[in-house]
N, C-alpha and C. Protein backbone atom coordinates (compact mmCIF):
# COMPACT_ATOMS: atom_id res chain seq x y z
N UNK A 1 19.97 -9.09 44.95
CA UNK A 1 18.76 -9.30 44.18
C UNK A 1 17.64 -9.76 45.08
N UNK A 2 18.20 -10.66 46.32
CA UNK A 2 16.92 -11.15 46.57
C UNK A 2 16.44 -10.13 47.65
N UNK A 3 17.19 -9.05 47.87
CA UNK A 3 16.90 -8.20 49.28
C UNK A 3 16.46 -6.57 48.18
N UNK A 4 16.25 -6.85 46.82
CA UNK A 4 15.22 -6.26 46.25
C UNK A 4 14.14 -6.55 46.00
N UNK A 5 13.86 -8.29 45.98
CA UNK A 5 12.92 -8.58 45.67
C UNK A 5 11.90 -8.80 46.82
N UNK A 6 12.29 -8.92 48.24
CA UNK A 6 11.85 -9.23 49.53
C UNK A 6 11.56 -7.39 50.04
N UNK A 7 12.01 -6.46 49.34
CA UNK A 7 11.52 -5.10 49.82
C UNK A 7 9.42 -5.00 49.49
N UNK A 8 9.89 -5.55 48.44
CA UNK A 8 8.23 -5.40 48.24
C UNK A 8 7.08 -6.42 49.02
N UNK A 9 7.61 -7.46 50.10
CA UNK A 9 6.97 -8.51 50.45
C UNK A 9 6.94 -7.52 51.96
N UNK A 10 5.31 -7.63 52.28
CA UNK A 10 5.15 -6.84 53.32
C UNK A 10 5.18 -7.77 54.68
N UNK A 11 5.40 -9.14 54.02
CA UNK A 11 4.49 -10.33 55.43
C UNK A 11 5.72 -10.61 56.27
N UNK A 12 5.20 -10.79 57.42
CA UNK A 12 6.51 -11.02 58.36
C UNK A 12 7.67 -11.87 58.02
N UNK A 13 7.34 -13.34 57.21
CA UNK A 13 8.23 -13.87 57.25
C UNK A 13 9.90 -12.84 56.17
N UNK A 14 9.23 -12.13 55.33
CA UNK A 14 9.52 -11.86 54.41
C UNK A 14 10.94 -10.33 54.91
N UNK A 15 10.23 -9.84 56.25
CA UNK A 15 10.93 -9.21 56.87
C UNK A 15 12.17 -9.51 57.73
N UNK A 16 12.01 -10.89 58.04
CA UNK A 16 12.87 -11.65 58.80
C UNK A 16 13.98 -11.80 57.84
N UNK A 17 13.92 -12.45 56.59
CA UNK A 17 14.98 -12.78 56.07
C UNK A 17 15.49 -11.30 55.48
N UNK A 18 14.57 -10.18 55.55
CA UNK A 18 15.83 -9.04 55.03
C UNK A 18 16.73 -8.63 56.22
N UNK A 19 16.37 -9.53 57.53
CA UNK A 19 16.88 -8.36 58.80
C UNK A 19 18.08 -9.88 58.44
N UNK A 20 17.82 -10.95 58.59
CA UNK A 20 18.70 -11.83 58.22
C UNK A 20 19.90 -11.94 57.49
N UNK A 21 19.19 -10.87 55.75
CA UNK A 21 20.43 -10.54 54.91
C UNK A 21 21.10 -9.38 55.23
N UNK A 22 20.50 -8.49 56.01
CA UNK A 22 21.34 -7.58 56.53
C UNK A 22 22.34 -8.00 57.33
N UNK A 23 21.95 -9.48 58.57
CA UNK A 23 22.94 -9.19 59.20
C UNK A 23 24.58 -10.19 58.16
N UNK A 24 23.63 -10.61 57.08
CA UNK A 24 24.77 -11.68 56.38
C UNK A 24 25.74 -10.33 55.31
N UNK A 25 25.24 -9.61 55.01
CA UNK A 25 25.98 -8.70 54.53
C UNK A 25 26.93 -7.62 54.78
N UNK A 26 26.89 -7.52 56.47
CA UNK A 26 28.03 -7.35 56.92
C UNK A 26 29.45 -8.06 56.78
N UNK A 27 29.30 -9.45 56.73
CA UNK A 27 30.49 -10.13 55.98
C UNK A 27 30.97 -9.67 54.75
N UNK A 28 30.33 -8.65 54.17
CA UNK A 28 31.19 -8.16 53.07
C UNK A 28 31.84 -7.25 53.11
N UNK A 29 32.17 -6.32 54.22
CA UNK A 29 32.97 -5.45 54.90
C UNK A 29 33.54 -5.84 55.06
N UNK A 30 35.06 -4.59 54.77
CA UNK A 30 36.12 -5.21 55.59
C UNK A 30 36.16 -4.11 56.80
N UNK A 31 35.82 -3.19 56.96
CA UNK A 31 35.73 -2.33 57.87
C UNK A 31 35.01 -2.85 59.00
N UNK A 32 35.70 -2.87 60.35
CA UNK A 32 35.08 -3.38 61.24
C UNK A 32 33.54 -2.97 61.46
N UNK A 33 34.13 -0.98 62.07
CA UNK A 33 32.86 -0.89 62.55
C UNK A 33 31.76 -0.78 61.30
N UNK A 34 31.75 -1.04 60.20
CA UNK A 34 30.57 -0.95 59.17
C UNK A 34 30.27 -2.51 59.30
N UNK A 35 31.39 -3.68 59.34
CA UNK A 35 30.76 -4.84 59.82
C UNK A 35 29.92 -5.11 60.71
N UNK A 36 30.27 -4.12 61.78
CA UNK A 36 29.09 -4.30 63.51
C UNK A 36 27.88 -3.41 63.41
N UNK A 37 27.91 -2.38 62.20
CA UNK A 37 26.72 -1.99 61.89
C UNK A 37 25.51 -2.65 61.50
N UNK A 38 26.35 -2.82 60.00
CA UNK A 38 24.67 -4.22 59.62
C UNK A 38 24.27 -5.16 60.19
N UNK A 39 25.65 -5.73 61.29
CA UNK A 39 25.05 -7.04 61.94
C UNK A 39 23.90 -6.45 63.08
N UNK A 40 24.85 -5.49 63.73
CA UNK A 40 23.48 -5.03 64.50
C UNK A 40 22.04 -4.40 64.25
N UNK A 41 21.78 -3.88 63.02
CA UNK A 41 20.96 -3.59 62.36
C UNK A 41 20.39 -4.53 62.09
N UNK A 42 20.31 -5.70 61.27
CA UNK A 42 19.79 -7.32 61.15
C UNK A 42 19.16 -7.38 62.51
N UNK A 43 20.27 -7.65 63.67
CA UNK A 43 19.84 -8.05 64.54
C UNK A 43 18.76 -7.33 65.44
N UNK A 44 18.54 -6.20 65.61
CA UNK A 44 17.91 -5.37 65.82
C UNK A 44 16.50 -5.89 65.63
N UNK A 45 16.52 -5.80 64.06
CA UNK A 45 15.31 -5.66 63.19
C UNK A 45 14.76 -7.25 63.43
N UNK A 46 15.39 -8.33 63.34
CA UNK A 46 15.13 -9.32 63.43
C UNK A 46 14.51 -9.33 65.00
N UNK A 47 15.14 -9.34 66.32
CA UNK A 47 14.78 -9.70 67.44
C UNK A 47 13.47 -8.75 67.70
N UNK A 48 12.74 -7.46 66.97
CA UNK A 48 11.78 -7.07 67.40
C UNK A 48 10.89 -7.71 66.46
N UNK A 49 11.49 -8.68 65.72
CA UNK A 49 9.81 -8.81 64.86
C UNK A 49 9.65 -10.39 65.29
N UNK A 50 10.83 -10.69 66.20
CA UNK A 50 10.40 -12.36 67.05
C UNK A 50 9.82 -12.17 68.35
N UNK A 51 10.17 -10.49 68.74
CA UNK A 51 9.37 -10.27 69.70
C UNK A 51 7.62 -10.09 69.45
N UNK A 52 7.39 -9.85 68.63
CA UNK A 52 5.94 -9.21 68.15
C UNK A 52 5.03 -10.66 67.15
N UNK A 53 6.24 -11.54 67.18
CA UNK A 53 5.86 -12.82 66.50
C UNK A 53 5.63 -13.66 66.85
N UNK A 54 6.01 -13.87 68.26
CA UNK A 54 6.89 -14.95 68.77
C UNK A 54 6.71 -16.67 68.45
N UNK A 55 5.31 -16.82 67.77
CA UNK A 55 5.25 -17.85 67.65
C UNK A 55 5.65 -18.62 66.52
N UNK A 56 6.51 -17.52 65.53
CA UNK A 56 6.27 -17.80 63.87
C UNK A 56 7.94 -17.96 64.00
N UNK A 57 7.43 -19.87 63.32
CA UNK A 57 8.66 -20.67 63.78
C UNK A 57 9.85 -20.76 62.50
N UNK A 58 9.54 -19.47 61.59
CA UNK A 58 10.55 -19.19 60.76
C UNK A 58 11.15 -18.18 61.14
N UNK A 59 10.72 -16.79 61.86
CA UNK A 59 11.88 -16.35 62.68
C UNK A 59 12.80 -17.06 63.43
N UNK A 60 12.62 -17.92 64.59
CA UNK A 60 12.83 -18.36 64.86
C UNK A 60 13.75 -19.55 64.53
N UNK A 61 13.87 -20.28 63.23
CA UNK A 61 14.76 -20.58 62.45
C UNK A 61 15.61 -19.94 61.95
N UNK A 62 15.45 -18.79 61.63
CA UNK A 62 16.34 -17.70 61.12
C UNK A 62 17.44 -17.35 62.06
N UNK A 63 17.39 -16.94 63.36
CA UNK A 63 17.93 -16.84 64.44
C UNK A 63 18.58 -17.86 64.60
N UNK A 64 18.29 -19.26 64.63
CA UNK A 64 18.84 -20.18 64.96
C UNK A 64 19.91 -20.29 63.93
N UNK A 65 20.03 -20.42 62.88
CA UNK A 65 20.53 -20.33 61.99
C UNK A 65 21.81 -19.13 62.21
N UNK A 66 21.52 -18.02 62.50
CA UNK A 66 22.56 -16.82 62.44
C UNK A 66 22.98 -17.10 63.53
N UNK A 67 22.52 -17.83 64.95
CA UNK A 67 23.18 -17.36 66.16
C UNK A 67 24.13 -18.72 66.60
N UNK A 68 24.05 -19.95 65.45
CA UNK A 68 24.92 -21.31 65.44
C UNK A 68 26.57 -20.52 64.49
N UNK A 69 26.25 -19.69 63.73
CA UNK A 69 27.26 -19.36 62.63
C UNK A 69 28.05 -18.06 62.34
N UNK A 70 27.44 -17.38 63.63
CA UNK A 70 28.31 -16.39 63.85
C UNK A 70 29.22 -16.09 64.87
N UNK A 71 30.36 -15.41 65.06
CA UNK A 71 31.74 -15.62 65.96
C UNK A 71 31.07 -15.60 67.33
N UNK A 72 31.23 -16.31 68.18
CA UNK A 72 31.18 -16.49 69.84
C UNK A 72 31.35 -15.23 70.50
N UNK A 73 32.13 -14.61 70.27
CA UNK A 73 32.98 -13.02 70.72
C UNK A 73 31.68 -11.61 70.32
N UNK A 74 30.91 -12.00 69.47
CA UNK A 74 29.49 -11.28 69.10
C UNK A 74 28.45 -11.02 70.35
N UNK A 75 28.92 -12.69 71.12
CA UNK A 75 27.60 -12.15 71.85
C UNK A 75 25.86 -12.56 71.37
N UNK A 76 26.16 -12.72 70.09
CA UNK A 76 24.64 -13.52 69.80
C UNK A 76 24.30 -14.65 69.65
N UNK A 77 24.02 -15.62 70.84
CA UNK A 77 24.59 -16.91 70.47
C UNK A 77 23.24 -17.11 72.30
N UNK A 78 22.48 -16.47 72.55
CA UNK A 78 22.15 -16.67 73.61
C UNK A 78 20.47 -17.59 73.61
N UNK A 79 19.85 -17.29 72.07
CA UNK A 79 18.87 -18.00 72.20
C UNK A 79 18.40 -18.97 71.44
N UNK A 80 19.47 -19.79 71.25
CA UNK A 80 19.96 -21.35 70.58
C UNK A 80 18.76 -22.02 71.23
N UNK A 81 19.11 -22.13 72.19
CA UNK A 81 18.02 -23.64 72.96
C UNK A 81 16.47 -23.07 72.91
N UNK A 82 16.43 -21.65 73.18
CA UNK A 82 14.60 -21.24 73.02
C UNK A 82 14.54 -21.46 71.64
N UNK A 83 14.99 -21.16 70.89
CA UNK A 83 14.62 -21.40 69.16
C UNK A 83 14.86 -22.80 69.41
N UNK A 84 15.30 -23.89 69.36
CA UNK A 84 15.16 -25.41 69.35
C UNK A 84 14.10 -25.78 69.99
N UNK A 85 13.52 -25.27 70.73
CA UNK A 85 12.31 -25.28 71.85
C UNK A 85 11.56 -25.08 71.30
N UNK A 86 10.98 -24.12 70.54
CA UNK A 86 10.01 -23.56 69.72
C UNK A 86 10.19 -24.37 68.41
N UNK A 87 10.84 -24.99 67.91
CA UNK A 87 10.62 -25.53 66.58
C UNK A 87 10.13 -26.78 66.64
N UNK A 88 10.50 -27.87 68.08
CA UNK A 88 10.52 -28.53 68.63
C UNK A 88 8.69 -28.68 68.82
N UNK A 89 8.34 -27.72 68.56
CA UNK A 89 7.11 -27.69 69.18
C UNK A 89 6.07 -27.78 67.90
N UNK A 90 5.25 -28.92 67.67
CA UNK A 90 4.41 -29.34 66.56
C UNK A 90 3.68 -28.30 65.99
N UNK A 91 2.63 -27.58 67.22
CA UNK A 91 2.17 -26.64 66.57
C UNK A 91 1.67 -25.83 65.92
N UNK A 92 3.29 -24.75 66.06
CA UNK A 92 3.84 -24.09 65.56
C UNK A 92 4.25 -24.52 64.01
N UNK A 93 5.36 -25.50 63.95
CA UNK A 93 5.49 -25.91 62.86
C UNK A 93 4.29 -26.46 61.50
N UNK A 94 3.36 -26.32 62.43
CA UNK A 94 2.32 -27.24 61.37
C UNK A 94 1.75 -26.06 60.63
N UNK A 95 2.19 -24.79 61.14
CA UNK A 95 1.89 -23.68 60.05
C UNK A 95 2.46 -23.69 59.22
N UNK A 96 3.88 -24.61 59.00
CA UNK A 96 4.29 -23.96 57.98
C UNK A 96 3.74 -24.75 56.49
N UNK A 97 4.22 -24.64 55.75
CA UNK A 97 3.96 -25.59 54.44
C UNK A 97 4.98 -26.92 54.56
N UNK A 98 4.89 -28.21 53.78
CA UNK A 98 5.47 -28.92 53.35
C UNK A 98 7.01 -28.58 53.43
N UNK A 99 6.75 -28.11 52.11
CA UNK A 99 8.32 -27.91 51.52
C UNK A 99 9.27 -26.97 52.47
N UNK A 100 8.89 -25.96 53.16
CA UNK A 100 9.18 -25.41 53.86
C UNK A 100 9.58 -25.99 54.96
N UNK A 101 9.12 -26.85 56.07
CA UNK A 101 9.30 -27.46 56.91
C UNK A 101 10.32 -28.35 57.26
N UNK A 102 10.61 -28.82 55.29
CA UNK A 102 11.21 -29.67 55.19
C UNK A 102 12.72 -29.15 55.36
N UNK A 103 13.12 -28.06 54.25
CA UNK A 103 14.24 -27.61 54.45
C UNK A 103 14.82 -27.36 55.82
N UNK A 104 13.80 -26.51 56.55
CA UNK A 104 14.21 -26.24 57.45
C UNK A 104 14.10 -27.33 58.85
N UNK A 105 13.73 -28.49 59.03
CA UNK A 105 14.04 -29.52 59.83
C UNK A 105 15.80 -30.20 58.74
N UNK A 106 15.89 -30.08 57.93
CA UNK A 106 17.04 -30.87 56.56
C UNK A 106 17.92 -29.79 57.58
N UNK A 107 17.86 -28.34 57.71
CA UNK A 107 19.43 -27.59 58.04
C UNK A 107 19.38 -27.80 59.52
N UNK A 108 18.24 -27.88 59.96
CA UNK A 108 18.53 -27.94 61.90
C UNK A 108 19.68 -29.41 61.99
N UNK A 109 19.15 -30.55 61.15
CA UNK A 109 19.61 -31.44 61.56
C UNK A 109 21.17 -31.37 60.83
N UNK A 110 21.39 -30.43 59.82
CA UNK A 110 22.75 -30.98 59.37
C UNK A 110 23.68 -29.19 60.28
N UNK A 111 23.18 -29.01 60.82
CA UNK A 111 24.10 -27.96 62.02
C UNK A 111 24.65 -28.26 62.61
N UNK A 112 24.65 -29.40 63.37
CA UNK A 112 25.62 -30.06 64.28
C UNK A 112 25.61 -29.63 65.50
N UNK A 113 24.66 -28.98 65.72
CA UNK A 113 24.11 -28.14 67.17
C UNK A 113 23.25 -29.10 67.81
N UNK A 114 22.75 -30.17 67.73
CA UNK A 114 21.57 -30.72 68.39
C UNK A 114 22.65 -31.51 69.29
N UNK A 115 21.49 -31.82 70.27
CA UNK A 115 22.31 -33.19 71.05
C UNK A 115 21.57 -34.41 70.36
N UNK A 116 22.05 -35.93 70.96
CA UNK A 116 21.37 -37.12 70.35
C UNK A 116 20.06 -37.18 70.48
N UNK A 117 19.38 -37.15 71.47
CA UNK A 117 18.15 -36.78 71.55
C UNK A 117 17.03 -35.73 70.52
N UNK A 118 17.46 -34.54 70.20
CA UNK A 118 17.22 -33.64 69.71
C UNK A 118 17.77 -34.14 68.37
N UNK A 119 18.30 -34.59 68.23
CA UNK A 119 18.92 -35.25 66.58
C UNK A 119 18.19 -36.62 66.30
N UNK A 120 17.54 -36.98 67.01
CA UNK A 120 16.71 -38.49 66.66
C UNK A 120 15.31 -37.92 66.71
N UNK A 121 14.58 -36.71 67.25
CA UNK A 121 13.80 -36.35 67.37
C UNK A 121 13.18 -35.36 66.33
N UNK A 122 14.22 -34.52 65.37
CA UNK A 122 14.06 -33.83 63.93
C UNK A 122 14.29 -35.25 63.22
N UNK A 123 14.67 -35.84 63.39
CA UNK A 123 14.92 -36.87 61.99
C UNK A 123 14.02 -37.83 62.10
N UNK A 124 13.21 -38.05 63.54
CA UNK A 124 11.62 -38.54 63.25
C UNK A 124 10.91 -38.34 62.90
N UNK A 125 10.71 -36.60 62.88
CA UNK A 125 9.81 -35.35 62.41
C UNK A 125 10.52 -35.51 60.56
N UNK A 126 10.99 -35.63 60.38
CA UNK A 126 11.56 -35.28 59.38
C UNK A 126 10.68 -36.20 58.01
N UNK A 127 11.22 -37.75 58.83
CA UNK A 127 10.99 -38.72 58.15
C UNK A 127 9.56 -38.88 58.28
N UNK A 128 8.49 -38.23 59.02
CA UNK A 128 7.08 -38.40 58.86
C UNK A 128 6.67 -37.55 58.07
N UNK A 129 7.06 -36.59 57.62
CA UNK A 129 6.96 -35.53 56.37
C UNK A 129 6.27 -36.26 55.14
């Protein structure tokens, strides 16, 4: 439903999360290679529109997000620390809205990917919200 309702949203962010649900809907395969299809298709679609974006720190969450939670053995797992880097970065973030910001500093910090530093540093950001 929601990757009907995001066909009609032309704006970048809106593209990110369909390359996103593409690559999450490969988990519904059981067929391998139709599993390594959509993921690579997502991924595809996703890494050229962070290329052409680069500053829009909800791609960039998005990625972070898919590349903490998918198998090690994938291979996509290489630009963890540039996406923490970039979110990290005021900004950027100050484009986004409120509520928005919020969630997405709420999942960086409950990932379990940060170090202490980087985990006292979203939850300062967090708490000045």
């Amino acid at each position: 439903t929601l990757l009907e309702i995001l066909q009609n949203d032309s704006s970048v962010e809106a593209q990110g999360y369909i390359a996103a649900l593409t690559i999450l809907k490969s988990r519904f395969y059981t067929y391998p290679f139709k599993k390594l299809k959509y993921f690579n298709k997502g991924k595809r679609a996703l890494e050229i529109l962070i290329d052409e974006n680069y500053g829009n720190p909800e791609l960039h969450y998005l990625r972070f997000s898919i590349q903490i939670s998918v198998p090690k053995f994938l291979g996509y797992n290489s630009s963890i620390n540039e996406d923490l880097l970039l979110l990290k970065n005021q900004s950027a973030m100050d484009s986004l809205n409120k509520k928005t910001h919020s969630i997405i500093l709420e999942n960086i910090l409950s990932s379990g990917q940060l170090s202490n530093e980087d985990s006292l540093y979203f939850t300062k950001i967090k708490n000045e919200l």
